[in-house]
Protein backbone atom coordinates (compact mmCIF):
# COMPACT_ATOMS: atom_id res chain seq x y z
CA UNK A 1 -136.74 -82.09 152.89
CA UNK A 2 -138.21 -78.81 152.08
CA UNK A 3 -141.62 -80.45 152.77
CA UNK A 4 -140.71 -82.05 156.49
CA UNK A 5 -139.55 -78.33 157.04
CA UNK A 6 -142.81 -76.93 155.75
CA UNK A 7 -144.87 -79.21 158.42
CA UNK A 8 -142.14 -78.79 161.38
CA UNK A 9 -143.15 -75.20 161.09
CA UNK A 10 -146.67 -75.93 160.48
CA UNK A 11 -147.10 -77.67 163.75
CA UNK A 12 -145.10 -74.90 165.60
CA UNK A 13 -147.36 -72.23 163.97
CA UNK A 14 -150.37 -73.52 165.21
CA UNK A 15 -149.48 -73.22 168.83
CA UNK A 16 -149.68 -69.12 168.11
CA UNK A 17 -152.50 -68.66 165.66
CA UNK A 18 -155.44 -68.80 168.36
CA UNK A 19 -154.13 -65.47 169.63
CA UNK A 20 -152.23 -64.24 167.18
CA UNK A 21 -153.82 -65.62 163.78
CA UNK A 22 -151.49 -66.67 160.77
CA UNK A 23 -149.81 -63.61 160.82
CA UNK A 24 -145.97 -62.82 160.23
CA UNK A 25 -146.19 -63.08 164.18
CA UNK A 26 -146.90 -66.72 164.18
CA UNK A 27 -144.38 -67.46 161.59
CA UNK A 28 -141.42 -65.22 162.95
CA UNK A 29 -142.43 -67.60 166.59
CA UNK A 30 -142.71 -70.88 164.69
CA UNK A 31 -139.29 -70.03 163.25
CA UNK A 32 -137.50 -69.59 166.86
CA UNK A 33 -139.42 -72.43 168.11
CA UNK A 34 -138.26 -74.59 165.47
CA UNK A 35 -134.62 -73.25 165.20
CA UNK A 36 -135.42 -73.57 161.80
CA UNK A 37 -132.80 -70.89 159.89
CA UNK A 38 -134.75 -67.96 158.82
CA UNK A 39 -133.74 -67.82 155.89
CA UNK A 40 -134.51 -71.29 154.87
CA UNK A 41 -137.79 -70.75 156.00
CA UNK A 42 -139.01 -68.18 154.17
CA UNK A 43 -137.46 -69.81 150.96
CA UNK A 44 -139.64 -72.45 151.77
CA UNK A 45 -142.66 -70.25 152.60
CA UNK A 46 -142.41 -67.16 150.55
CA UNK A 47 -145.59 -65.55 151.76
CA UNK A 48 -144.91 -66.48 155.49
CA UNK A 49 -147.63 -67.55 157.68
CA UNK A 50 -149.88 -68.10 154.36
CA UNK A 51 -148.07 -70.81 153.12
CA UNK A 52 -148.58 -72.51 156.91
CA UNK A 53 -152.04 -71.95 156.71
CA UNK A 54 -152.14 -73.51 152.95
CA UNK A 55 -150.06 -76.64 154.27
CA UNK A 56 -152.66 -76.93 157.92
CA UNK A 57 -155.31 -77.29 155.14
CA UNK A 58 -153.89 -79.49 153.25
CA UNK A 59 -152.92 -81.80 156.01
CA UNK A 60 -156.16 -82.31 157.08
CA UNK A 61 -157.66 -83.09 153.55
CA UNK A 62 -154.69 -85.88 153.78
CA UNK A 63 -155.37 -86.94 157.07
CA UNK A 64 -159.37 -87.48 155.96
CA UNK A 65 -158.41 -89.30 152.52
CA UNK A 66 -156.71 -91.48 154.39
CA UNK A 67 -159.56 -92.16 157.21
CA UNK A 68 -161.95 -92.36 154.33
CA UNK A 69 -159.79 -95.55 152.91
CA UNK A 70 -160.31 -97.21 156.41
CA UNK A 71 -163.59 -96.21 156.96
CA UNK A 72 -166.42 -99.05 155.82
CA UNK A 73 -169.07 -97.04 153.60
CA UNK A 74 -170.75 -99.98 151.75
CA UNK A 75 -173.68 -100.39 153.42
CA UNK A 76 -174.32 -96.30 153.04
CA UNK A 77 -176.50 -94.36 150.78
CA UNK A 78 -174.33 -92.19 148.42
CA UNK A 79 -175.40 -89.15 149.99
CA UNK A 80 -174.47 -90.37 153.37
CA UNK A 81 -170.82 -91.15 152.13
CA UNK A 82 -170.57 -87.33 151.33
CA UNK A 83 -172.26 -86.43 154.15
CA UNK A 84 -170.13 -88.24 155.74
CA UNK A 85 -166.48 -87.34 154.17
CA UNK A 86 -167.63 -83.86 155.03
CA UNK A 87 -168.42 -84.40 158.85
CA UNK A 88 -165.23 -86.50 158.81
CA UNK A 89 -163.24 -83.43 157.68
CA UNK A 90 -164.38 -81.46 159.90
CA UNK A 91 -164.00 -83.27 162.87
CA UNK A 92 -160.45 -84.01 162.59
CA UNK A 93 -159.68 -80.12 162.62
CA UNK A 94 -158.04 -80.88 166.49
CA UNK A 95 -158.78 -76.83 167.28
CA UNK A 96 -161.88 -74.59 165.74
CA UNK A 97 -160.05 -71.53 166.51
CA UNK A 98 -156.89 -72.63 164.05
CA UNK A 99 -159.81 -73.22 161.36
CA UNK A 100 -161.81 -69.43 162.48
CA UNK A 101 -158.68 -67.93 161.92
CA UNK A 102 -157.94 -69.60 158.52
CA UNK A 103 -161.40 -68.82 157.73
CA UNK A 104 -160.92 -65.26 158.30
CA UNK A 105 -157.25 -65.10 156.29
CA UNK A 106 -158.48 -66.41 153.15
CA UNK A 107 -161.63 -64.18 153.37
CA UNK A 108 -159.60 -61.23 152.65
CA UNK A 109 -159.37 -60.01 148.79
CA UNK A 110 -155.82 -61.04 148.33
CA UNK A 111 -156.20 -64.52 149.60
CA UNK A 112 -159.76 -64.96 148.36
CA UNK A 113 -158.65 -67.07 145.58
CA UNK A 114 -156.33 -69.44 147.56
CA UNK A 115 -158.79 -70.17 149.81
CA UNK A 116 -161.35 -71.21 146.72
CA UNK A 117 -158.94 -73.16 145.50
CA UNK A 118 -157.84 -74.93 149.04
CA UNK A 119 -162.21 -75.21 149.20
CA UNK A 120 -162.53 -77.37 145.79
CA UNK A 121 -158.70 -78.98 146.78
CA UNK A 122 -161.17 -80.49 149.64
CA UNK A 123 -164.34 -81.87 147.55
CA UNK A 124 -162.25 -82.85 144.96
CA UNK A 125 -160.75 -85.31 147.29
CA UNK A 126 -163.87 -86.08 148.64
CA UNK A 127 -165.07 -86.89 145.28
CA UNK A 128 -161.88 -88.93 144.43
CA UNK A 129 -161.92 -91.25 147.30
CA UNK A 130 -165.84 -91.83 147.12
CA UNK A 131 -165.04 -93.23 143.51
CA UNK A 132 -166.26 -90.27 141.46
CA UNK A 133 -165.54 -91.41 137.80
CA UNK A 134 -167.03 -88.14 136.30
CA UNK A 135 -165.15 -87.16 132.60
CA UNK A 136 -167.85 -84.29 131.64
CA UNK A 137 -169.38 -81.25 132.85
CA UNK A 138 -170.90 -83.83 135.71
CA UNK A 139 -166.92 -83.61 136.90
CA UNK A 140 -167.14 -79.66 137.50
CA UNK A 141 -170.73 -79.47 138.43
CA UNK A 142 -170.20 -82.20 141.41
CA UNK A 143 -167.66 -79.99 142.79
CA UNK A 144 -168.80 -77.09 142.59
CA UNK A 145 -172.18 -77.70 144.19
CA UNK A 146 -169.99 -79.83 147.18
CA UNK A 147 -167.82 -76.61 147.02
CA UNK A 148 -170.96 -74.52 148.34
CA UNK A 149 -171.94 -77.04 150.60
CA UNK A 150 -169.06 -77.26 152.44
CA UNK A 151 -168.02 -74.02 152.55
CA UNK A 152 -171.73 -73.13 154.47
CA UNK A 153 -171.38 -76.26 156.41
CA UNK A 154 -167.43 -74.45 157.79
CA UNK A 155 -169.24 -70.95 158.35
CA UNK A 156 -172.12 -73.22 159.98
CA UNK A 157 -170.00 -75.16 162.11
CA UNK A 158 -167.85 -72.49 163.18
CA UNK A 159 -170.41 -70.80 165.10
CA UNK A 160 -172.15 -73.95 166.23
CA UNK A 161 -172.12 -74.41 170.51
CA UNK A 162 -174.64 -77.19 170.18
CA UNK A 163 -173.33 -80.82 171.96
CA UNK A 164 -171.33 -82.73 169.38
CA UNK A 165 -172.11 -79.94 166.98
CA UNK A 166 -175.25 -81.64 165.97
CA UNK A 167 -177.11 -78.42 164.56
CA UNK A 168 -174.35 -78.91 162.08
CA UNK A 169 -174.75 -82.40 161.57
CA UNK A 170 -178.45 -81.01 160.43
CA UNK A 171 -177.45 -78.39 158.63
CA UNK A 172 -175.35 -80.66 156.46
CA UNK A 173 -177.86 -83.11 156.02
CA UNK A 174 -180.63 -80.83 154.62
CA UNK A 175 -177.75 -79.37 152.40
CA UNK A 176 -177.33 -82.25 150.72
CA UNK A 177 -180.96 -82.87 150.31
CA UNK A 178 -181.53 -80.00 148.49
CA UNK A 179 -178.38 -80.95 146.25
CA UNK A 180 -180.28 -84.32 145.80
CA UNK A 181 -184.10 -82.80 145.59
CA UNK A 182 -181.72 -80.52 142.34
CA UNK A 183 -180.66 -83.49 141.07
CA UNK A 184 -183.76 -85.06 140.62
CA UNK A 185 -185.33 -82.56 139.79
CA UNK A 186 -182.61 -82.04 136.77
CA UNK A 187 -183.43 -85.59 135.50
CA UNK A 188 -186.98 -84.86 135.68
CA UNK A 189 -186.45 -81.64 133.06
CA UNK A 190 -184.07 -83.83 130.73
CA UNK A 191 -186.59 -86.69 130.35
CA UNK A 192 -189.50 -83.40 129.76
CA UNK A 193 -190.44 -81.91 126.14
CA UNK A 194 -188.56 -78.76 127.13
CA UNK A 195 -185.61 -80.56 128.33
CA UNK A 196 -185.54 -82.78 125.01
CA UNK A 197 -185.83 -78.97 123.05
CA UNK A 198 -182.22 -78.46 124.91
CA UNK A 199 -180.91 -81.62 124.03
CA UNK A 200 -178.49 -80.04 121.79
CA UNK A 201 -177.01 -77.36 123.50
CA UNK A 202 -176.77 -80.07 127.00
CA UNK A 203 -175.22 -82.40 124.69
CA UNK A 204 -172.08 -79.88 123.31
CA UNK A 205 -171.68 -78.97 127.07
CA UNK A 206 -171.15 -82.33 128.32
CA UNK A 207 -168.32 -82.94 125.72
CA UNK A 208 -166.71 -80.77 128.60
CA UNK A 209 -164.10 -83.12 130.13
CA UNK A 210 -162.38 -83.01 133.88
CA UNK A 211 -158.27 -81.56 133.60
CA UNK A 212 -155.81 -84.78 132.89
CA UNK A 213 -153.15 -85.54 135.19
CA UNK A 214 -150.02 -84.27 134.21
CA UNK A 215 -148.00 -86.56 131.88
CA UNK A 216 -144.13 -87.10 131.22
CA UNK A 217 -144.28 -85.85 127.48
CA UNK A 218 -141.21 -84.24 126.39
CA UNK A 219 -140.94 -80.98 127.40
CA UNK A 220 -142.60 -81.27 130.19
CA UNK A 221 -141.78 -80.90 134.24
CA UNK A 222 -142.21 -83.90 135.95
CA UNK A 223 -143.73 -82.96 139.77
């Protein structure tokens, strides 16, 4: 319930935030447009037009998960999948201004580190539902590399007036080929004398393993 709330207002909000940003503005005018109760709604979004912003974000990482699961990738190199899942994101963000003025709201200091986390909420998906089956340091390393990709890909996008936003398209691409061109050239040092001197200290890092799902173990919350 709390949820369908969360998204009614959500949908209102964005209707304001090209003028007015996600500001306490938006939310107070999502709330009348909504008739949602006031009170209700800020128990539901304690930080106001924040929490909308959080839930717009999070909608469209949804909404691409589940375009990824339709989409045929099989005849695609890997690097094209990301490439794609990451062109696919940002495509189905229906206004760039909602997204500039997200951008802008989780630049500041005291949202800096919601908006990292909403950032590697997004690759992680994009990692899931390419079929990532990472359980070492490879699981953190993935994402955060995808994590600056992205994020320069937004910025890049977000002041891109080419048609179709192909300078972005570009951008992307040679993004990911210097995340490839890294990777290789990370195999090539592992297979090297120097990289076989390091063996050791690689090997106790990649004993690292990915956070487990939460479990129903006594004691604990289930979500």
């Amino acid at each position: 319930m709390s949820e369908d709330l969360k998204t009614k207002l959500m949908n209102a909000a964005v209707n304001h935030v090209a003028f007015d940003g996600w500001s306490q503005e938006s939310f107070e005018a999502a709330i009348r447009d909504t008739d949602v109760n006031p009170v209700v709604a800020k128990a539901i979004c304690p930080r106001g037009a924040v929490d909308l912003a959080v839930a717009y974000h999070k909608d469209g990482d949804a909404r691409m998960v589940a375009a990824l699961k339709d989409a045929d990738l099989t005849e695609m190199r890997f690097r094209d999948r990301v490439a794609f899942a990451v062109k696919l994101r940002l495509q189905l963000c229906e206004d760039k201004e909602v997204v500039r003025r997200g951008t802008t709201l989780f630049a500041l200091p005291q949202y800096a580190g919601t908006g990292s986390g909403l950032i590697w909420g997004t690759v992680d998906a994009i990692w899931t539902a390419l079929g990532d089956s990472s359980e070492d340091i490879n699981w953190y390393s993935k994402r955060a590399t995808l994590s600056a990709v992205y994020a320069a890909t937004v910025l890049y996008w977000l002041g891109d007036d080419s048609e179709d936003h192909k300078a972005t398209w570009s951008f992307l691409d040679r993004r990911i080929d210097n995340v490839m061109q890294f990777e290789k050239a990370k195999a090539a040092f592992n297979k090297s004398p120097l990289g076989k001197i390091f063996a050791g200290p690689i090997s106790a890092v990649s004993r690292v393993r990915p956070p487990e799902p939460a479990t129903n173990m006594p004691g604990r919350w289930r979500s």
